[in-house]
C-alpha atoms as a PDB file:
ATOM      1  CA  UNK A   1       0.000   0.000   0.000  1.00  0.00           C
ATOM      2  CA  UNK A   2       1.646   3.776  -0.746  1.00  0.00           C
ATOM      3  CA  UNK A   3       1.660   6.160   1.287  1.00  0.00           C
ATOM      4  CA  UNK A   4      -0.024   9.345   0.758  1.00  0.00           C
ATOM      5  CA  UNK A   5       1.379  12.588  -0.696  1.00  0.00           C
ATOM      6  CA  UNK A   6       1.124  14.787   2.108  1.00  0.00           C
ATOM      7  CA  UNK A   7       2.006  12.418   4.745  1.00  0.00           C
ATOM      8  CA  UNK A   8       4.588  15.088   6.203  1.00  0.00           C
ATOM      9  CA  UNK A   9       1.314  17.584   6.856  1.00  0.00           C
ATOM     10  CA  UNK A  10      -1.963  14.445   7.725  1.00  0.00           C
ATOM     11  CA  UNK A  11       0.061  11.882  10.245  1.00  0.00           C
ATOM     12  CA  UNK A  12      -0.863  10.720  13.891  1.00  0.00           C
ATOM     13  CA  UNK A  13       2.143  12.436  15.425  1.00  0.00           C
ATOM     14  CA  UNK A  14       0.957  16.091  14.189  1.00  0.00           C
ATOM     15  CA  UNK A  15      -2.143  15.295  15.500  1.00  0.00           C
ATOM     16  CA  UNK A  16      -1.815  13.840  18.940  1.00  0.00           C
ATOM     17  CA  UNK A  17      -2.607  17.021  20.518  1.00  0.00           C
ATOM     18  CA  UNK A  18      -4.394  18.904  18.933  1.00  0.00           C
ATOM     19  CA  UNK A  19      -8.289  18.804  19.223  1.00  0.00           C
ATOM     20  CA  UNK A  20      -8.969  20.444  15.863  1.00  0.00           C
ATOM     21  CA  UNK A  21      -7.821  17.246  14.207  1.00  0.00           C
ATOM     22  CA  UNK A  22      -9.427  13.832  13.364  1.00  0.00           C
ATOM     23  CA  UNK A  23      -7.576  11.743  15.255  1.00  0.00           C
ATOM     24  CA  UNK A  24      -9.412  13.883  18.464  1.00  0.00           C
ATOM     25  CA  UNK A  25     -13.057  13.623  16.932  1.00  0.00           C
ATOM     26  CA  UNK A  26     -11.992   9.484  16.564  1.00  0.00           C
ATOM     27  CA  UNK A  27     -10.847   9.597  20.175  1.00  0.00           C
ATOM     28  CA  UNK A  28     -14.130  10.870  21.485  1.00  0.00           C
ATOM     29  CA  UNK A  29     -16.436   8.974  19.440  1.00  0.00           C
ATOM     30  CA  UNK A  30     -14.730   5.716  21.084  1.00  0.00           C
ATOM     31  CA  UNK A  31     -15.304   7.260  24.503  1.00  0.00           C
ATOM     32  CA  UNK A  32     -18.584   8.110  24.060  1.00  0.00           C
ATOM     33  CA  UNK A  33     -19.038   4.450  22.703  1.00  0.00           C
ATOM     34  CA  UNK A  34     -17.614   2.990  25.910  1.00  0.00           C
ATOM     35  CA  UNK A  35     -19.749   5.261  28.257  1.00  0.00           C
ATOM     36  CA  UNK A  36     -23.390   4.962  26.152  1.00  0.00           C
ATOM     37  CA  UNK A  37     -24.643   1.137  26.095  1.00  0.00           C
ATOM     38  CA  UNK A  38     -26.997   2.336  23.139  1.00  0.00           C
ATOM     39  CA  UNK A  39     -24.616   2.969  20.670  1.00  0.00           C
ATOM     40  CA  UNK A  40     -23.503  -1.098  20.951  1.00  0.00           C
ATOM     41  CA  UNK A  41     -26.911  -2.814  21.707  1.00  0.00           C
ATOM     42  CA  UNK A  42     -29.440   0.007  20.473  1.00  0.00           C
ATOM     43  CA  UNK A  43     -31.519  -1.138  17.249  1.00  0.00           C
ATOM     44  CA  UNK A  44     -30.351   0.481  14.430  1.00  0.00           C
ATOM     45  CA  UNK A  45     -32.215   2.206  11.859  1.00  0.00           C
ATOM     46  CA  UNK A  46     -30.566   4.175   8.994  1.00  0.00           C
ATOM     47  CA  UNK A  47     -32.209   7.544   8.409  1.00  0.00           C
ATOM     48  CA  UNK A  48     -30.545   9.055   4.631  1.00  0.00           C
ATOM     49  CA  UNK A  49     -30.545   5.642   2.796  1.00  0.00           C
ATOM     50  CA  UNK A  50     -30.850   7.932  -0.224  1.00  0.00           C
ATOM     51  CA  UNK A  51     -28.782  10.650  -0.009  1.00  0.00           C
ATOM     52  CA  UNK A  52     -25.507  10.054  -1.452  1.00  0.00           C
ATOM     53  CA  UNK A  53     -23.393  12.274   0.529  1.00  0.00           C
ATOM     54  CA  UNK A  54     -24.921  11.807   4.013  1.00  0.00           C
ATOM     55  CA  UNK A  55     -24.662   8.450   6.555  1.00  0.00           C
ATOM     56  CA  UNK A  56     -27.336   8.899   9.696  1.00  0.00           C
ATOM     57  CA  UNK A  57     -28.961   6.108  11.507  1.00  0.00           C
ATOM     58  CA  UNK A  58     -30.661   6.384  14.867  1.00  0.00           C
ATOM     59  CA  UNK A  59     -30.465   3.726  17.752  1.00  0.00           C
ATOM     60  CA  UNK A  60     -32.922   3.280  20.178  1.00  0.00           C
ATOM     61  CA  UNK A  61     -32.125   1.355  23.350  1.00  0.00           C
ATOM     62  CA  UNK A  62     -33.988   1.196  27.044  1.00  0.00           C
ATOM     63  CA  UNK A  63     -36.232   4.153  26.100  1.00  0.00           C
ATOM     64  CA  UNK A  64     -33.310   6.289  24.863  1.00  0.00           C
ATOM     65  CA  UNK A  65     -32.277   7.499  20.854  1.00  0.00           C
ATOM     66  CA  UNK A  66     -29.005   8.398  19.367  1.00  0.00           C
ATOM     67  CA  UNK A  67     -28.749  10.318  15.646  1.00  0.00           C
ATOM     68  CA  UNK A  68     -25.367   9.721  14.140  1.00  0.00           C
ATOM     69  CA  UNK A  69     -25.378  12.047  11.178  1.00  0.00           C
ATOM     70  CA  UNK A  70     -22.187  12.179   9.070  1.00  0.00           C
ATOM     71  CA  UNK A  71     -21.631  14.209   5.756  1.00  0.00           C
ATOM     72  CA  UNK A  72     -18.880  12.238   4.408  1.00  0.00           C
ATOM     73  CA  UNK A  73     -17.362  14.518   1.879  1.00  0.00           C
ATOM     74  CA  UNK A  74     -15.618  17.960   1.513  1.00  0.00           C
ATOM     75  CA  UNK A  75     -19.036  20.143   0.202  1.00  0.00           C
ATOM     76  CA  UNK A  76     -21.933  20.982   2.058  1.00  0.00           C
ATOM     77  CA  UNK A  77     -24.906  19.504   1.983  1.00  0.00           C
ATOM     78  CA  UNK A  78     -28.492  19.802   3.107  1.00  0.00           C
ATOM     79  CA  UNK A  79     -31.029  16.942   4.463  1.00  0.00           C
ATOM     80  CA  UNK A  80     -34.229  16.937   5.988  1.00  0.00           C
ATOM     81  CA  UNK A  81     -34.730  14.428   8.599  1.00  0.00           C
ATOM     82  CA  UNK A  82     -38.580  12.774   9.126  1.00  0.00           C
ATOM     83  CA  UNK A  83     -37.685  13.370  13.018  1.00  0.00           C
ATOM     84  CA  UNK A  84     -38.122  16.070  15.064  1.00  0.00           C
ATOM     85  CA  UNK A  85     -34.355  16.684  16.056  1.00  0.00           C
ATOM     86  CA  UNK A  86     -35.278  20.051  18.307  1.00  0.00           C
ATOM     87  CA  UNK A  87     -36.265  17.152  20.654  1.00  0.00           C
ATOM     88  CA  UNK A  88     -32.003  15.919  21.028  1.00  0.00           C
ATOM     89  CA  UNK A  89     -29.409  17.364  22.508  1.00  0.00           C
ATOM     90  CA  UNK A  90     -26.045  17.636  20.566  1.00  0.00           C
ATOM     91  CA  UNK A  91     -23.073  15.438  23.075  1.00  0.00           C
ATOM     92  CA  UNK A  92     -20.876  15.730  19.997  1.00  0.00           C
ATOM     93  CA  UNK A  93     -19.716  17.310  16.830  1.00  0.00           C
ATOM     94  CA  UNK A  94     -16.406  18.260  14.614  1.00  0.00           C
ATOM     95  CA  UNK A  95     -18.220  21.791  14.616  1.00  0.00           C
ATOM     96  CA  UNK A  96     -19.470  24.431  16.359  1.00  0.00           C
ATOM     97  CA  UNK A  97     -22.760  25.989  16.014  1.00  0.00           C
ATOM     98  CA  UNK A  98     -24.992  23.001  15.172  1.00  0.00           C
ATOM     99  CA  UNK A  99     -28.322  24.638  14.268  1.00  0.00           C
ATOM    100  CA  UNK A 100     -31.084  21.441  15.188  1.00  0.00           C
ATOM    101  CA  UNK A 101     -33.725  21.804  12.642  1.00  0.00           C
ATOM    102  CA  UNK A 102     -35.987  19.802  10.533  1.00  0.00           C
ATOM    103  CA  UNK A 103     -33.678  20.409   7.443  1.00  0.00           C
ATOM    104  CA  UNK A 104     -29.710  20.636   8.208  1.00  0.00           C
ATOM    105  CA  UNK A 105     -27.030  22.408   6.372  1.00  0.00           C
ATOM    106  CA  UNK A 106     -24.166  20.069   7.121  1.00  0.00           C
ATOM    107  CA  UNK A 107     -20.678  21.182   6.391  1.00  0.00           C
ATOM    108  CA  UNK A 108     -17.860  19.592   4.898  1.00  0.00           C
ATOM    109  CA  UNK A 109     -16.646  16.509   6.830  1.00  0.00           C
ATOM    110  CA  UNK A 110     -18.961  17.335   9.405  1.00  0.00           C
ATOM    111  CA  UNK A 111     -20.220  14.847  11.994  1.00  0.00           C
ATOM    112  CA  UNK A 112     -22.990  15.274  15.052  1.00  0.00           C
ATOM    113  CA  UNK A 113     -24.211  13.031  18.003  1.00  0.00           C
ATOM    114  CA  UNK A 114     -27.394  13.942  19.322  1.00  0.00           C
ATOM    115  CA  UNK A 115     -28.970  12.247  21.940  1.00  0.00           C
ATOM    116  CA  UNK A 116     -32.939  12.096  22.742  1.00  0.00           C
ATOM    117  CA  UNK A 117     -33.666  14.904  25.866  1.00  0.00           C
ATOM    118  CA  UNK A 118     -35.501  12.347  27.671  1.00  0.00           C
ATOM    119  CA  UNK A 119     -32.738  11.343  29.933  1.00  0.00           C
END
């Protein structure tokens, strides 16, 4: 397998510590897997089986929902979810800002956890 271009710049060791990274984003998704039971036993159900740029599923588990919604490439896109997502909380993104409405704007890369406010 090669290795790519701008290795030098895009490597682990540039990216340890810094938050704005990734590798930190990667870090806290595992956490968050380790501390929320829903995100490994919760049903799944995917949410944008037709949209080509976005990947969101919800999980449901003990009374509880997680959205995962990821837009996957480096434009912005828009989708309009069937659920009511002013009813979650965001517990994590890659961004700042995250604007919880029926239809979403999602930026390049960008990646949110939201989490049902029932809890």
């Amino acid at each position: 397998m090669e290795v790519i271009k701008n290795y030098k710049d895009i490597n682990v060791k540039n990216q340890i510590n810094d938050s704005n990274f990734i590798l930190s984003h990667y870090k806290k998704l595992i956490s968050l897997r380790k501390s929320e039971d829903i995100i490994a036993y919760g049903n799944f159900k995917p949410l944008a089986e037709n949209h080509k740029q976005i990947f969101a599923y919800e999980r449901e588990y003990k009374g509880e929902s997680i959205i995962v919604i990821n837009n996957f490439y480096e434009k912005e896109t828009e989708w309009e979810s069937e659920i009511n997502l002013t009813k979650y909380k965001c517990i994590l993104s890659n961004y700042e800002n995250i604007n919880l409405n029926k239809k979403l704007n999602l930026r390049p890369y960008e990646s949110i956890v939201l989490k049902s406010q029932s809890y």
